[in-house]
PDB file of N, CA and C in Angstrom:
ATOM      1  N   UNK A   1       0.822  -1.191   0.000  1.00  0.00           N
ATOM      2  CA  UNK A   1       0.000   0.000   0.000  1.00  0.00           C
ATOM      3  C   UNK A   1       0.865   1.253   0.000  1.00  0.00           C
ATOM      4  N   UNK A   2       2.314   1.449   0.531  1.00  0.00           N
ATOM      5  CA  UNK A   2       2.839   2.209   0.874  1.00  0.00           C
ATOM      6  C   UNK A   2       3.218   2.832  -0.701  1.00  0.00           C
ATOM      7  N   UNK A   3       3.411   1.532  -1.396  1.00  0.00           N
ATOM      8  CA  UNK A   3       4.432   2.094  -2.709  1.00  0.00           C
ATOM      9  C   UNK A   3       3.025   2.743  -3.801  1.00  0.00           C
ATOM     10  N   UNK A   4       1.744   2.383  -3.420  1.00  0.00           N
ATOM     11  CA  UNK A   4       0.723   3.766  -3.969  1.00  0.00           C
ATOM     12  C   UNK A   4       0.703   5.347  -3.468  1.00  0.00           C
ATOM     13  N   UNK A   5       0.693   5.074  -2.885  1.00  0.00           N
ATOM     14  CA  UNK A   5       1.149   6.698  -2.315  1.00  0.00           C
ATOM     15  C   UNK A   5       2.398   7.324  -3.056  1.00  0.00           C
ATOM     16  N   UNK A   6       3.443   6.352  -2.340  1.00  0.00           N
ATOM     17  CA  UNK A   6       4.660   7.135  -3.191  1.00  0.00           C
ATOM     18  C   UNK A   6       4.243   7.297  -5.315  1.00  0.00           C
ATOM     19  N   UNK A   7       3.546   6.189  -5.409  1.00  0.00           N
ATOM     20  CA  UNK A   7       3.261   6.530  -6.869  1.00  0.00           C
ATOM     21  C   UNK A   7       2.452   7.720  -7.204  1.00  0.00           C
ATOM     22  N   UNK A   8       1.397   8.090  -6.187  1.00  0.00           N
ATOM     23  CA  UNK A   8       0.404   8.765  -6.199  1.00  0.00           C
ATOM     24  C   UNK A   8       1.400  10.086  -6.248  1.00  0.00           C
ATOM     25  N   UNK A   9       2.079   9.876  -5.398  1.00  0.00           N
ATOM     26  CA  UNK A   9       2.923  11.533  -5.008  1.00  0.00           C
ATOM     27  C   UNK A   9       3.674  11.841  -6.266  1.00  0.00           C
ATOM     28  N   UNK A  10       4.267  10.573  -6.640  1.00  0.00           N
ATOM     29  CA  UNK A  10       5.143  11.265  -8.220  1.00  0.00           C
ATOM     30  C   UNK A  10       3.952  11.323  -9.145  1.00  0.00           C
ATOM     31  N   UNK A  11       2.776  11.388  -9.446  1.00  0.00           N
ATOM     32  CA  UNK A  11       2.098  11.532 -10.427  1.00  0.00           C
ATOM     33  C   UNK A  11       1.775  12.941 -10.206  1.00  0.00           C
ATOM     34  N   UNK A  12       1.115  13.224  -8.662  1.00  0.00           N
ATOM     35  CA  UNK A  12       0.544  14.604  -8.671  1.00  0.00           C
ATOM     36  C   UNK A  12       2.297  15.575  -8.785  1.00  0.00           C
ATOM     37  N   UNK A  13       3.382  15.212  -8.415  1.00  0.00           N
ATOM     38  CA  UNK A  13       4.288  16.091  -8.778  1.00  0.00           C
ATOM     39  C   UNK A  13       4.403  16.458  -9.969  1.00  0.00           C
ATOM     40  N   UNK A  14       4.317  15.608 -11.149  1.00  0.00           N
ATOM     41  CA  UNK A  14       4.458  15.423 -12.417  1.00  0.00           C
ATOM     42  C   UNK A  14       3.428  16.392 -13.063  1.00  0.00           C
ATOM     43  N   UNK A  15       2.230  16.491 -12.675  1.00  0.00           N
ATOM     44  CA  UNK A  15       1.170  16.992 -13.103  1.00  0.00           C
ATOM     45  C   UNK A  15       1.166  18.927 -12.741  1.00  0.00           C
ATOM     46  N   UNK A  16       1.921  18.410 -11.583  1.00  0.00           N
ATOM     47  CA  UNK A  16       2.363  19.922 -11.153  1.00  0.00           C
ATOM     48  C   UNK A  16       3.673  20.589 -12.179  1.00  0.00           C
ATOM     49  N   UNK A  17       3.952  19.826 -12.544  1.00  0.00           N
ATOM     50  CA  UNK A  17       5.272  20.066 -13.232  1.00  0.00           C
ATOM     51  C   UNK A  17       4.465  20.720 -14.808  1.00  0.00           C
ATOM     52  N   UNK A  18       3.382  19.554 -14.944  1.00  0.00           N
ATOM     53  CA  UNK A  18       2.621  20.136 -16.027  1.00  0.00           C
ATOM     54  C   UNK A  18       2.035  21.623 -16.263  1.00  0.00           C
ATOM     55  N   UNK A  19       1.844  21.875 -14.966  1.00  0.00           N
ATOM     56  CA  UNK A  19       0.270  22.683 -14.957  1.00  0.00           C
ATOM     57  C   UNK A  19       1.530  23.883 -14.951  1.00  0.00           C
ATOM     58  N   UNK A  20       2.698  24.277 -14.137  1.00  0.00           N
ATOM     59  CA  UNK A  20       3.957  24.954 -14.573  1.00  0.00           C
ATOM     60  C   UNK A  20       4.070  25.388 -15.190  1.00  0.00           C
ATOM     61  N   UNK A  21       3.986  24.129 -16.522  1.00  0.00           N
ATOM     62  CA  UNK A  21       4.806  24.654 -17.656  1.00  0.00           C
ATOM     63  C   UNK A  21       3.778  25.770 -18.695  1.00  0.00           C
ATOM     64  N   UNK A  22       2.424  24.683 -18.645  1.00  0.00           N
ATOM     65  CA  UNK A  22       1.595  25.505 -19.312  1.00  0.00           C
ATOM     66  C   UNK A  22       1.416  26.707 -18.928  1.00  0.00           C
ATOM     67  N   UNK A  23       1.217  27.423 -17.710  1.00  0.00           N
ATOM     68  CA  UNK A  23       1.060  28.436 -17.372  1.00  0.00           C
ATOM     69  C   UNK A  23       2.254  29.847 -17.706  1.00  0.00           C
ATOM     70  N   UNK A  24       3.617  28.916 -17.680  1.00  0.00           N
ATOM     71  CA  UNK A  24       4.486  29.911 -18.675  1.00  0.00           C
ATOM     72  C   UNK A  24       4.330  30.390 -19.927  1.00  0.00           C
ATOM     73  N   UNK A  25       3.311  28.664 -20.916  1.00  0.00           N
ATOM     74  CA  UNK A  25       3.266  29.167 -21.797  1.00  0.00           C
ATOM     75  C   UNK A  25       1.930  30.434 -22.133  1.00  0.00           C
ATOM     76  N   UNK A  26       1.407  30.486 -21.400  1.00  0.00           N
ATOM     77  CA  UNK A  26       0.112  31.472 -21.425  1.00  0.00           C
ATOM     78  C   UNK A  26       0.443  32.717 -21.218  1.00  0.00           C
ATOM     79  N   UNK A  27       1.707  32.607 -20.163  1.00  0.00           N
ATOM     80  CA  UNK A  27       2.180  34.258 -19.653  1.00  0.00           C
ATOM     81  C   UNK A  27       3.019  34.606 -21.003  1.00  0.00           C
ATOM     82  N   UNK A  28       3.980  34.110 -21.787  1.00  0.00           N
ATOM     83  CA  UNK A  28       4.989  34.367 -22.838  1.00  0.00           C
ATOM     84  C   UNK A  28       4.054  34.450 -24.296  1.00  0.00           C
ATOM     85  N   UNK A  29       3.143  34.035 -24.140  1.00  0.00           N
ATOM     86  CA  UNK A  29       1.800  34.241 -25.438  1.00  0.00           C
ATOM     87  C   UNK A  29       1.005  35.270 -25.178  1.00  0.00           C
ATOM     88  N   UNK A  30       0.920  36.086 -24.150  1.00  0.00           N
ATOM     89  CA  UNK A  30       0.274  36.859 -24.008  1.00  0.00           C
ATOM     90  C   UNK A  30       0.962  38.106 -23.500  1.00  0.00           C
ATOM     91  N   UNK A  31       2.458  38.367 -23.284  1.00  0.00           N
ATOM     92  CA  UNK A  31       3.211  39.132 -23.439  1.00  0.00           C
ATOM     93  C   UNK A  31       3.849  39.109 -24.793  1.00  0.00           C
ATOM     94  N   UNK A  32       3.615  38.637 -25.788  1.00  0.00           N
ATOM     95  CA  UNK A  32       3.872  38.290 -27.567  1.00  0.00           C
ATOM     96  C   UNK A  32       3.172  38.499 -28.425  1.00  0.00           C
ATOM     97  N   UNK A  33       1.916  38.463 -27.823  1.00  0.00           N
ATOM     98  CA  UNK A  33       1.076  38.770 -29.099  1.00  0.00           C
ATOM     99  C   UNK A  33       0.861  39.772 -29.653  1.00  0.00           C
ATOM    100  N   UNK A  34       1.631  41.070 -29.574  1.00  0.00           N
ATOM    101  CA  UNK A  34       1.566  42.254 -30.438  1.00  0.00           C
ATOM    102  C   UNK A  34       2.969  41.963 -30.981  1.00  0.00           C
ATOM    103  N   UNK A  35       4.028  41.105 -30.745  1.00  0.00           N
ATOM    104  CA  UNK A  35       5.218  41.236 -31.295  1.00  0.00           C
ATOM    105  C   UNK A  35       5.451  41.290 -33.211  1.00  0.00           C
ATOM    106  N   UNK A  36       6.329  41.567 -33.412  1.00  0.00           N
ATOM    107  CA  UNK A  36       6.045  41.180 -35.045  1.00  0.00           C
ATOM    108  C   UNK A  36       7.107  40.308 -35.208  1.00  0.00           C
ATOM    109  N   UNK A  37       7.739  39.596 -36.656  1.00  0.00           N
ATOM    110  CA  UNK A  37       7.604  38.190 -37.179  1.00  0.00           C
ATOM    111  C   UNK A  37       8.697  37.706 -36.575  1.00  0.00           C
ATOM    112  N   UNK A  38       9.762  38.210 -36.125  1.00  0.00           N
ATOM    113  CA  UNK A  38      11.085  38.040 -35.438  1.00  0.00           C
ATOM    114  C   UNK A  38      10.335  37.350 -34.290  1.00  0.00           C
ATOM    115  N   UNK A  39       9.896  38.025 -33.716  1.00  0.00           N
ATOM    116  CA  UNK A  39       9.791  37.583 -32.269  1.00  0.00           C
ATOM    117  C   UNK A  39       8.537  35.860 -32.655  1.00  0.00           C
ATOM    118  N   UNK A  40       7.832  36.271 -33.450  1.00  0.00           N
ATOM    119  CA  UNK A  40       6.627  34.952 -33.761  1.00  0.00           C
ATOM    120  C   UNK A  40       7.948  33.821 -33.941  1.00  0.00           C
ATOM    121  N   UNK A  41       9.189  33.714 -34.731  1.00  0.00           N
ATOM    122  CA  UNK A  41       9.540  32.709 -34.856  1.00  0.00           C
ATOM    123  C   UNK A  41      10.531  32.418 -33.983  1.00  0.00           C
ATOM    124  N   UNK A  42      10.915  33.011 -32.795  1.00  0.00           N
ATOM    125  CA  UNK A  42      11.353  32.754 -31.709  1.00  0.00           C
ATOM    126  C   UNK A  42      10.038  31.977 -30.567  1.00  0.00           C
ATOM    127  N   UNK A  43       9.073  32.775 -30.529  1.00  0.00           N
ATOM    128  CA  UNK A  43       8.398  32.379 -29.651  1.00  0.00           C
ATOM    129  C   UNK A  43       8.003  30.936 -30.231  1.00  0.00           C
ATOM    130  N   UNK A  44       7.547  30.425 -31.528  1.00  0.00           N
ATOM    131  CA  UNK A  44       7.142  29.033 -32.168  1.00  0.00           C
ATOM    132  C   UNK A  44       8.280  28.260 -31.616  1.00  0.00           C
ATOM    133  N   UNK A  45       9.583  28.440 -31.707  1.00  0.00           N
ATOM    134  CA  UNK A  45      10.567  27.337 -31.441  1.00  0.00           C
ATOM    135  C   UNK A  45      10.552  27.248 -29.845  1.00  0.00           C
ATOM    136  N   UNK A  46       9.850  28.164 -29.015  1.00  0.00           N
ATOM    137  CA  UNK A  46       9.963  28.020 -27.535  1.00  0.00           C
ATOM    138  C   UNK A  46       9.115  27.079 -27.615  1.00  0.00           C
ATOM    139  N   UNK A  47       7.869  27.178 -28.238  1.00  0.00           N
ATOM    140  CA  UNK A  47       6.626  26.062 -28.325  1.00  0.00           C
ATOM    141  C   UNK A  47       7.210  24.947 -28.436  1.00  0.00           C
ATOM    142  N   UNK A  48       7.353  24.728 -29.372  1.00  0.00           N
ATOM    143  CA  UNK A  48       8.074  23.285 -29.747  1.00  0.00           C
ATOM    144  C   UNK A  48       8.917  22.789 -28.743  1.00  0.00           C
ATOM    145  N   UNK A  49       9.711  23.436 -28.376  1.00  0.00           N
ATOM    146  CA  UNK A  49      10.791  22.850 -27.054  1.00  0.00           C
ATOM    147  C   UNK A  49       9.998  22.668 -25.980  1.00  0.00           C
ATOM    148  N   UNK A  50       8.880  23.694 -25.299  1.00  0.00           N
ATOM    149  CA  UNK A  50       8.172  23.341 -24.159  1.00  0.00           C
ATOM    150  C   UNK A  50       7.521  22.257 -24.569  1.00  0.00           C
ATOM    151  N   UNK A  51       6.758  22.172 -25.799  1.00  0.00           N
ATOM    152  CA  UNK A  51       5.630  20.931 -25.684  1.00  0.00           C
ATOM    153  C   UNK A  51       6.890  19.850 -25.794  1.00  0.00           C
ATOM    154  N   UNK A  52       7.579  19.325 -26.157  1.00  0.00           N
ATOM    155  CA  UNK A  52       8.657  18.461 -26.105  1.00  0.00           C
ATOM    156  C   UNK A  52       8.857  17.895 -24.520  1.00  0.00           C
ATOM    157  N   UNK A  53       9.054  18.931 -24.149  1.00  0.00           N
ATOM    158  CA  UNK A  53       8.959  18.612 -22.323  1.00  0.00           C
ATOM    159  C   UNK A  53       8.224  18.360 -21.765  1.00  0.00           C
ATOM    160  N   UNK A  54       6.921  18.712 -22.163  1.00  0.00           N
ATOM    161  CA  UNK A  54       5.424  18.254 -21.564  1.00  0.00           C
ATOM    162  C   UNK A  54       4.944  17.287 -21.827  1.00  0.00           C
ATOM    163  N   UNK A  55       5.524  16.913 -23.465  1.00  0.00           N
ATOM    164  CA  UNK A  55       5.122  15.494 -23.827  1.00  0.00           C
ATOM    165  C   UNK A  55       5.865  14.375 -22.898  1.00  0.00           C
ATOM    166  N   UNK A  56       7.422  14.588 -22.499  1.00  0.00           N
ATOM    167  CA  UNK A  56       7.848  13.891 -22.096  1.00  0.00           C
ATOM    168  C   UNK A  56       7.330  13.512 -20.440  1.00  0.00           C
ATOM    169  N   UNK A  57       6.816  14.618 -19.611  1.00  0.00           N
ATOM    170  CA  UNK A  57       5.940  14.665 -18.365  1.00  0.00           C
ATOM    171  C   UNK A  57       4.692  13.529 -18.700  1.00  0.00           C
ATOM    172  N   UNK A  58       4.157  13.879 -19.563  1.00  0.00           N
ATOM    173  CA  UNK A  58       2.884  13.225 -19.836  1.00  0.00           C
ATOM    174  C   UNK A  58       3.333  11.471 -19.867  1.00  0.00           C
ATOM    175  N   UNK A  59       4.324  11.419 -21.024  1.00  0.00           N
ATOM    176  CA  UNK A  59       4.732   9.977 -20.910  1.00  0.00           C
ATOM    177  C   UNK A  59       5.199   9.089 -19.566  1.00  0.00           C
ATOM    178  N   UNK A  60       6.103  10.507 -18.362  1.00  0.00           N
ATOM    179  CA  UNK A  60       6.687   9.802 -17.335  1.00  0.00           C
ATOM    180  C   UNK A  60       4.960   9.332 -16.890  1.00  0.00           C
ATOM    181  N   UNK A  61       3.909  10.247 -16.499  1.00  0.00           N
ATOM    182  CA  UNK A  61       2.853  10.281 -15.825  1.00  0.00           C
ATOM    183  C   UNK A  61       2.030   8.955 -16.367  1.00  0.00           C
ATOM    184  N   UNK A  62       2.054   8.569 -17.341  1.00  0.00           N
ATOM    185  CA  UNK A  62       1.714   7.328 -18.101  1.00  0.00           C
ATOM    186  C   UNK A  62       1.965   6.373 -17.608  1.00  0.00           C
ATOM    187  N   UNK A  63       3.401   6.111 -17.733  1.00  0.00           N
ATOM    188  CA  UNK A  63       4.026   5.243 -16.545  1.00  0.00           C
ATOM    189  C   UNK A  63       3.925   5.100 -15.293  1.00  0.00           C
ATOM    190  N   UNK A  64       3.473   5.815 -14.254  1.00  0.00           N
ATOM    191  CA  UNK A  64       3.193   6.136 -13.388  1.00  0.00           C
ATOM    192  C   UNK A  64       1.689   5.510 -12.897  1.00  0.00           C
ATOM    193  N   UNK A  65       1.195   6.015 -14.082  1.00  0.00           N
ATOM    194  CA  UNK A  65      -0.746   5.386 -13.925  1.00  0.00           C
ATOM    195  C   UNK A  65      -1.123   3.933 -14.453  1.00  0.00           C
ATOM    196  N   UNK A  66       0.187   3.464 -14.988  1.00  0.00           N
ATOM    197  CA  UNK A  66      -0.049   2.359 -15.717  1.00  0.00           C
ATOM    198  C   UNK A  66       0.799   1.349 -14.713  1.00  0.00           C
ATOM    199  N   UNK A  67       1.525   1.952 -14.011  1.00  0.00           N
ATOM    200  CA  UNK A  67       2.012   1.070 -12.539  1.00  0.00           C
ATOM    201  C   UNK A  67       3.115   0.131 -13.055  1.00  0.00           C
ATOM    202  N   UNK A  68       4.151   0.054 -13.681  1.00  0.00           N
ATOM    203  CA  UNK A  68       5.141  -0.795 -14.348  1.00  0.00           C
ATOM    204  C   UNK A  68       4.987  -1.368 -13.257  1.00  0.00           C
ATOM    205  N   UNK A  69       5.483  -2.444 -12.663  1.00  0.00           N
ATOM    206  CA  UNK A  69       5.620  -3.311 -11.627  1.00  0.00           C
ATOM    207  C   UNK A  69       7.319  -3.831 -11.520  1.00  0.00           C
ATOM    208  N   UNK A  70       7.418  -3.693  -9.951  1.00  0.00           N
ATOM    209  CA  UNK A  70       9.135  -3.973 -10.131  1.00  0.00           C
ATOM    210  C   UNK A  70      10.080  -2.745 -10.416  1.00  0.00           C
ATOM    211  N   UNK A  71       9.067  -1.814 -10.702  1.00  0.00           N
ATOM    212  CA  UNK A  71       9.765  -0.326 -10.252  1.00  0.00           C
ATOM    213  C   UNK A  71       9.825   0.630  -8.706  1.00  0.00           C
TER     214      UNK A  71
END
């Protein structure tokens, strides 16, 4: 029972890690959106790199809910 909890705790960390990231991306999209095209293709490659990281959160969190066993 003990090692649900500890799973439980790395999932809600993970999710926190999520909710983080998105929220940067909302503050940096909304300090950008009057920018012009310089700044649009800086800010797109931040996209891409954050969702890269979020995807990879999402996958640890996968693992996590899907309970590998022996971890």
């Amino acid at each position: 029972m003990e090692s649900g909890y500890k799973h439980k705790f790395r999932l809600s960390t993970r999710a926190w890690d999520i909710g983080v990231k998105a929220k940067s991306i909302q503050e940096l999209a909304e300090q950008n959106l009057d920018k012009d095209g310089v700044h649009a293709k800086l800010y797109a490659a931040s996209i891409r790199d954050w969702m890269g990281e979020i995807i990879d959160m999402v996958d640890d969190c996968m693992d996590v809910a899907l309970d590998k066993e022996g971890k």
